[in-house]
N, C-alpha and C. Protein backbone atom coordinates (compact mmCIF):
# COMPACT_ATOMS: atom_id res chain seq x y z
N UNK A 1 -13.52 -6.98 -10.46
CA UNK A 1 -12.22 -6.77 -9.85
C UNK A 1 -12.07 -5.28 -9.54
N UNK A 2 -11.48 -5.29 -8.31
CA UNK A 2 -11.77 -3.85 -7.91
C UNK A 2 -9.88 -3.74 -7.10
N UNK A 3 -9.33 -2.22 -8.04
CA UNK A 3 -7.68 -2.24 -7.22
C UNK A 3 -7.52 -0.96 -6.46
N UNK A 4 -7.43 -1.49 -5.17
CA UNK A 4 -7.20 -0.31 -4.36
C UNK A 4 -6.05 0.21 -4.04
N UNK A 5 -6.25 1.17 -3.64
CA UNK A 5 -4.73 2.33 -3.69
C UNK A 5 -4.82 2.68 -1.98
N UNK A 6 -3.78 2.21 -1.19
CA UNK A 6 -3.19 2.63 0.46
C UNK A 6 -2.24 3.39 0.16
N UNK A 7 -2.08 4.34 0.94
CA UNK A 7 -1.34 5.50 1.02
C UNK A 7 -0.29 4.86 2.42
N UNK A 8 0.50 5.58 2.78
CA UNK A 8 1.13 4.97 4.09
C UNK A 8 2.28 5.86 4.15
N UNK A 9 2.90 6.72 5.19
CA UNK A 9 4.11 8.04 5.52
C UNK A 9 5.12 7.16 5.69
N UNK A 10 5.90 6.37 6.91
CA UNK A 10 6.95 5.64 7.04
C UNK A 10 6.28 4.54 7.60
N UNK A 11 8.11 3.49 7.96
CA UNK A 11 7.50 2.08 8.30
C UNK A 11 8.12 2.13 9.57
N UNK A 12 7.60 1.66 10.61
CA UNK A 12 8.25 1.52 12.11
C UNK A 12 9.31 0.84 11.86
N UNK A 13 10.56 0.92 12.84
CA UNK A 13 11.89 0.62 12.37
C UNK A 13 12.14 -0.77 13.19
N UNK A 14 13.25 -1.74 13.20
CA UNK A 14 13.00 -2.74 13.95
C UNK A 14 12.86 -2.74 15.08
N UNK A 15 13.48 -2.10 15.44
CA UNK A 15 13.01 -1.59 17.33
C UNK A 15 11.25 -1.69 17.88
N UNK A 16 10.80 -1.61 16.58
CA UNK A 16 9.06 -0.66 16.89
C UNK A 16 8.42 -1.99 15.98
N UNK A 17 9.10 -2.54 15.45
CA UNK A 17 7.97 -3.61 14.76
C UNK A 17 7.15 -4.55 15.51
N UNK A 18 5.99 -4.87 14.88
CA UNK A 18 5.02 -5.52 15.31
C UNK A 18 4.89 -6.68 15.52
N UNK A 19 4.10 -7.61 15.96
CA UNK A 19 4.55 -9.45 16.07
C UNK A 19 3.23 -9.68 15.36
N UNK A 20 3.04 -10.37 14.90
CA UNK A 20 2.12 -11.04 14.23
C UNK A 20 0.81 -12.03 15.19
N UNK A 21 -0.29 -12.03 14.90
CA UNK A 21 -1.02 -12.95 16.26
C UNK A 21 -0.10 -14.54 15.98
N UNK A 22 -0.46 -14.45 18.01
CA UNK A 22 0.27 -15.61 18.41
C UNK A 22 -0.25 -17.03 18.13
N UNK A 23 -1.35 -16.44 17.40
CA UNK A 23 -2.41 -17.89 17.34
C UNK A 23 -1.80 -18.16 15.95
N UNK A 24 -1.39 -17.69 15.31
CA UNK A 24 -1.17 -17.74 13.86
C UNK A 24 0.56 -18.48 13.94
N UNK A 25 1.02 -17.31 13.78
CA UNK A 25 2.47 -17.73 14.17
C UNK A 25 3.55 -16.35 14.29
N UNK A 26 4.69 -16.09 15.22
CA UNK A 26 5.16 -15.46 15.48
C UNK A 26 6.27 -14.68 14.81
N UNK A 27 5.85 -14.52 12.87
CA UNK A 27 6.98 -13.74 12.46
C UNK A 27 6.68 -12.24 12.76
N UNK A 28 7.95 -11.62 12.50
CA UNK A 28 7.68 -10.20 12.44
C UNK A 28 7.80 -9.48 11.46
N UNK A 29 6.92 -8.36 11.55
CA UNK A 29 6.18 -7.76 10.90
C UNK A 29 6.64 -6.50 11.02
N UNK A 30 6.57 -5.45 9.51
CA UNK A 30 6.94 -4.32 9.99
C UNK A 30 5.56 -3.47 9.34
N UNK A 31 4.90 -2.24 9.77
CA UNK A 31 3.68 -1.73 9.42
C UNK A 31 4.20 -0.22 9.33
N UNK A 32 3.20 0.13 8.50
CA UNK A 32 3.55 1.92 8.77
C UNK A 32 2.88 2.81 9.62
N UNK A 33 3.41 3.73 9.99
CA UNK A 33 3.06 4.03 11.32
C UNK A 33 1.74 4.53 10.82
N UNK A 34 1.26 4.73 10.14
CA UNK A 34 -0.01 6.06 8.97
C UNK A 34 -0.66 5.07 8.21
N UNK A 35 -1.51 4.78 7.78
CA UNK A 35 -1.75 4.24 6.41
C UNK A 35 -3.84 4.97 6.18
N UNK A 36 -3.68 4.87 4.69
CA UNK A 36 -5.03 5.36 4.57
C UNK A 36 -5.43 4.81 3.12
N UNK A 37 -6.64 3.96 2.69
CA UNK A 37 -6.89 3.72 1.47
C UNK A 37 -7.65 5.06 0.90
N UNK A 38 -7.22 5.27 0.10
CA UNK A 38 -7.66 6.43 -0.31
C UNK A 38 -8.95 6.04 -1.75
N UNK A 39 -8.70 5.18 -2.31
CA UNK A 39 -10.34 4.53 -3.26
C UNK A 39 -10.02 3.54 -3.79
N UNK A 40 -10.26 3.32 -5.13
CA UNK A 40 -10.46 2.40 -5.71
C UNK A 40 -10.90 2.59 -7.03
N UNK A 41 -10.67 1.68 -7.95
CA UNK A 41 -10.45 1.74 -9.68
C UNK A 41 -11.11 0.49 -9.88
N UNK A 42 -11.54 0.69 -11.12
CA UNK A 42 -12.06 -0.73 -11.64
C UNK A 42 -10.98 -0.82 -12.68
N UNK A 43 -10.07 -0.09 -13.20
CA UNK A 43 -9.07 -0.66 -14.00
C UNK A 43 -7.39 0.07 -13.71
N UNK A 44 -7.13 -1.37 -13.78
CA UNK A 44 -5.17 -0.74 -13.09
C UNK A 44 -4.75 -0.05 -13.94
N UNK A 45 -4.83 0.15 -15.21
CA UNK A 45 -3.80 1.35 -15.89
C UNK A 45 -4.43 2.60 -15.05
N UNK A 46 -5.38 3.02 -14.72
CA UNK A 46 -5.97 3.65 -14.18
C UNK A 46 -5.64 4.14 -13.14
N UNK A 47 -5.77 3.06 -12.19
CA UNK A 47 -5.14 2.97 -10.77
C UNK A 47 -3.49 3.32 -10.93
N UNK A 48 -2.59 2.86 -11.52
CA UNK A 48 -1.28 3.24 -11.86
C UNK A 48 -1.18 4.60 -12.06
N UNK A 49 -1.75 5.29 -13.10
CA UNK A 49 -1.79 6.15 -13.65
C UNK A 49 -1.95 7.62 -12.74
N UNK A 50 -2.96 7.69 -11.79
CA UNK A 50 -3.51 8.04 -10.41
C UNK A 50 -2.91 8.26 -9.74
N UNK A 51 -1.87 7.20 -9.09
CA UNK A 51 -0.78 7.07 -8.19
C UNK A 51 0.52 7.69 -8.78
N UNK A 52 0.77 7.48 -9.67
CA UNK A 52 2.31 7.90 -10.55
C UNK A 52 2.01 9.42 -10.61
N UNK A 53 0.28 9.68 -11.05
CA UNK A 53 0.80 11.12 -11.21
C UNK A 53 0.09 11.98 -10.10
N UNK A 54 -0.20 11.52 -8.92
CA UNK A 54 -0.55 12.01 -7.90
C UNK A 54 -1.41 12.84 -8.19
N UNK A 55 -2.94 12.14 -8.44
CA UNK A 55 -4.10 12.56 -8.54
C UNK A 55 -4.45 13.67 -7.54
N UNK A 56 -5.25 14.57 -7.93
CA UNK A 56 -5.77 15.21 -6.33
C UNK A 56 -4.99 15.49 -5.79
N UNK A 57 -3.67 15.45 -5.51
CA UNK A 57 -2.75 15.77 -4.58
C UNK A 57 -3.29 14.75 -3.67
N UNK A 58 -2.94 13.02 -3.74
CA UNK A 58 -3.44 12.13 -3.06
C UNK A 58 -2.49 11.91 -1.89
N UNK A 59 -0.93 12.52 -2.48
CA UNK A 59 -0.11 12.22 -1.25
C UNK A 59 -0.35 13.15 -0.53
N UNK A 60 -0.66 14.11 -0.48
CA UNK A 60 -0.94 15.13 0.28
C UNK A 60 0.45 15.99 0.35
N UNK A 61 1.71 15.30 -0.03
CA UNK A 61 3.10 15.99 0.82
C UNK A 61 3.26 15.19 1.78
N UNK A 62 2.34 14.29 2.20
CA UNK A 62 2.59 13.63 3.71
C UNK A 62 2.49 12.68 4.02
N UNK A 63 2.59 11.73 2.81
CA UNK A 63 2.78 10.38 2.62
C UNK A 63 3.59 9.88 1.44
N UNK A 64 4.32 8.88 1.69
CA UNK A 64 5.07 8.88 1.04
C UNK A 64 5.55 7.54 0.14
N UNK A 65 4.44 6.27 0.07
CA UNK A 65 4.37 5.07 -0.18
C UNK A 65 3.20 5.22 -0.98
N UNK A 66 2.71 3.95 -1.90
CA UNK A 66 1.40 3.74 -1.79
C UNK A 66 1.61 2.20 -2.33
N UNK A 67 0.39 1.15 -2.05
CA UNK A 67 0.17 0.40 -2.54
C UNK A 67 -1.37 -0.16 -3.07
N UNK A 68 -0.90 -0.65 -4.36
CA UNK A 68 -1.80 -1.22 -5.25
C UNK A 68 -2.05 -2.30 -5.03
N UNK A 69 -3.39 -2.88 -4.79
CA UNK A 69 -3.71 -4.35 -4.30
C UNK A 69 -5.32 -4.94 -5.11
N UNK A 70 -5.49 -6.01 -5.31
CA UNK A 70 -6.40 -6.39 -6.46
C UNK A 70 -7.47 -7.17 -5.61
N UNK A 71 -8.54 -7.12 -5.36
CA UNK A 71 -9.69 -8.25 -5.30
C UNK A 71 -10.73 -8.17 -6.06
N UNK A 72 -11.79 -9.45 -5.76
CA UNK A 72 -12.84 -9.74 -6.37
C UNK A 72 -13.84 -9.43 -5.80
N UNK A 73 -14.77 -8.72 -5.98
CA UNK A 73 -16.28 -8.50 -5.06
C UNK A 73 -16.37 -10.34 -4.10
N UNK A 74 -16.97 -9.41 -3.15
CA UNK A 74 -17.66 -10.58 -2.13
C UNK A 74 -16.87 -10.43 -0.84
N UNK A 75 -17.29 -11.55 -0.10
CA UNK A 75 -16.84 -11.18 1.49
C UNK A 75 -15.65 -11.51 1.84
N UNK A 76 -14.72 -11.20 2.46
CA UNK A 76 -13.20 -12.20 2.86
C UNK A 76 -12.52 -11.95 1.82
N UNK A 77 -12.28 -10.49 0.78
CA UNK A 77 -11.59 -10.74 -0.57
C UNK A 77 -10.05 -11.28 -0.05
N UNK A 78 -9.75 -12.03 -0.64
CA UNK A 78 -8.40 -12.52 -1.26
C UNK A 78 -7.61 -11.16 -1.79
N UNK A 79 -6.41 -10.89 -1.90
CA UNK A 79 -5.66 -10.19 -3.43
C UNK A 79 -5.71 -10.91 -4.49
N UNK A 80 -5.90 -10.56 -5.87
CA UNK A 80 -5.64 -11.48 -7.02
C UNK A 80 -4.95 -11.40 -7.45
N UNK A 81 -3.61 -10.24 -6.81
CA UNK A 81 -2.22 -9.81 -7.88
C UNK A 81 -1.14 -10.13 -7.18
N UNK A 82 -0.13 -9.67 -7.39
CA UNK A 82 1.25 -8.91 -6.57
C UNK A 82 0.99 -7.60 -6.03
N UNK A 83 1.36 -7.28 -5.40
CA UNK A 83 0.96 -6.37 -5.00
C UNK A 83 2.32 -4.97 -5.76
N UNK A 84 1.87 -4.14 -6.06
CA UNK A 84 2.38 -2.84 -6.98
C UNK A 84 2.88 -1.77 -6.14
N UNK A 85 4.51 -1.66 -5.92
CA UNK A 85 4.49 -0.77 -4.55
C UNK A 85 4.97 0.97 -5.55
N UNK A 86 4.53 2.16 -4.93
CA UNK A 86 5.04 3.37 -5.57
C UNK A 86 5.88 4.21 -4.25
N UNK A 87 6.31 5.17 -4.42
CA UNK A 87 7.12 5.88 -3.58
C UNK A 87 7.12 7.50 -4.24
N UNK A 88 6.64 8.27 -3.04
CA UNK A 88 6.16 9.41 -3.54
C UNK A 88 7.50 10.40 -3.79
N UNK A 89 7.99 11.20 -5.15
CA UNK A 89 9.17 11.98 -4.87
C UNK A 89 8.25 13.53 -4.54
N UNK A 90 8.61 14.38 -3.78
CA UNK A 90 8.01 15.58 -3.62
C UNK A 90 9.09 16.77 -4.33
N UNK A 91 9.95 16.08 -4.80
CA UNK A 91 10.49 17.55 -6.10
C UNK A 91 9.75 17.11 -7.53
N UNK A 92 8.90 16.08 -7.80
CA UNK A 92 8.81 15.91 -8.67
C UNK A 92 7.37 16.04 -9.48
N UNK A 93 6.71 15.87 -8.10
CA UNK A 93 5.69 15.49 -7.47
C UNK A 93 4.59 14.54 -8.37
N UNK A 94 5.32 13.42 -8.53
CA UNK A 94 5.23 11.95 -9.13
C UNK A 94 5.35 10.90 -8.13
N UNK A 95 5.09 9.74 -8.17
CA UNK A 95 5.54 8.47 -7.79
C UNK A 95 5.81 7.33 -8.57
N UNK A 96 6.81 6.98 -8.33
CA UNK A 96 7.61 5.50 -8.90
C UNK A 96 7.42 4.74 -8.28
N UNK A 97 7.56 3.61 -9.37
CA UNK A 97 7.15 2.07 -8.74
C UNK A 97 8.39 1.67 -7.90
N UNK A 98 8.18 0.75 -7.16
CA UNK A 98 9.44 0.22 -6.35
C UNK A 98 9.55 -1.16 -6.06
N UNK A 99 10.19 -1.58 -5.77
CA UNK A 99 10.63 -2.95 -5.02
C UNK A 99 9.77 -2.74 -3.90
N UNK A 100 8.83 -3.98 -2.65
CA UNK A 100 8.42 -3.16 -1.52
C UNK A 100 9.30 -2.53 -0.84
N UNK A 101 9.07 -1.57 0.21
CA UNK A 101 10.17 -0.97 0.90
C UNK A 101 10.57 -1.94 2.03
N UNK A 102 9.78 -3.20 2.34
CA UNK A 102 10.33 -3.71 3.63
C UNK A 102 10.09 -5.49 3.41
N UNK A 103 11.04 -5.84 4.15
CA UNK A 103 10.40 -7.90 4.09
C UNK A 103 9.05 -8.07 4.58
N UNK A 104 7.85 -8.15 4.43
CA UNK A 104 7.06 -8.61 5.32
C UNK A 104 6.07 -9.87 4.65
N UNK A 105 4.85 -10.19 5.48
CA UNK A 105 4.17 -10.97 4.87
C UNK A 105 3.13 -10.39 5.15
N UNK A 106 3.04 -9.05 4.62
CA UNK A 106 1.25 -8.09 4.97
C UNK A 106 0.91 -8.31 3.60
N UNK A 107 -0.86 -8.41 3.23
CA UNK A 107 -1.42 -8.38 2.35
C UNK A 107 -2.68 -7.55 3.02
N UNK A 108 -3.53 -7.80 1.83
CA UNK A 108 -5.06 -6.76 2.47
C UNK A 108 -4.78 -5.75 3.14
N UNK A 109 -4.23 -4.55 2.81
CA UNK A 109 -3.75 -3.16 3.09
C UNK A 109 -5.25 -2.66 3.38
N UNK A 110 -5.43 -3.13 1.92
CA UNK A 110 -7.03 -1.80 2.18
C UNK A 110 -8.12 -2.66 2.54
N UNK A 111 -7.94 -3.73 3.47
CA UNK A 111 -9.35 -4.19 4.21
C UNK A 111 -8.67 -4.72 5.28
């Protein structure tokens, strides 16, 4: 099991949101305008830990989301979790967990 960490700045507003393929079906979708996986952990306290305390300076200052997402080695991964949303504060320069910031039905951030 491998949990990756997406970074992402804002989310396009409804005006700017996206449609989903038409072959699939037509809800909408909202995406961030930025997004970047930045690695990967073989263990979530880890991965949590990373993100909350802004490893590396992972947000850079210039992102301001991240999400935590879980698969299994092999091709076509699935998620195996919920997905873990954080929100970067820059006086603090920490991130907290959150509620997601938006309705959607996105999964596989980082593939």
């Amino acid at each position: 099991m491998i949990y990756t960490v997406t970074l992402m700045d804002e989310f396009k507003d409804e005006k700017n949101a996206r449609f989903s393929s038409p072959v699939s079906h037509k809800a909408m979708y909202w995406m961030a305008d930025s997004d970047w996986t930045a690695g990967y952990f073989t263990n979530l306290d880890d991965a949590i830990n990373a993100v909350k305390n802004n490893e590396l300076d992972v947000f850079e200052h210039c992102y301001n989301y991240a999400v935590i997402e879980a698969f299994d080695e092999g091709f076509y991964p699935m998620p195996e979790m919920k997905q873990m949303w954080f929100r970067y504060d820059p006086k603090t320069d920490k991130a907290y967990e959150i509620e997601p910031p938006v309705y959607n039905q996105i999964y596989k951030y980082a593939f």
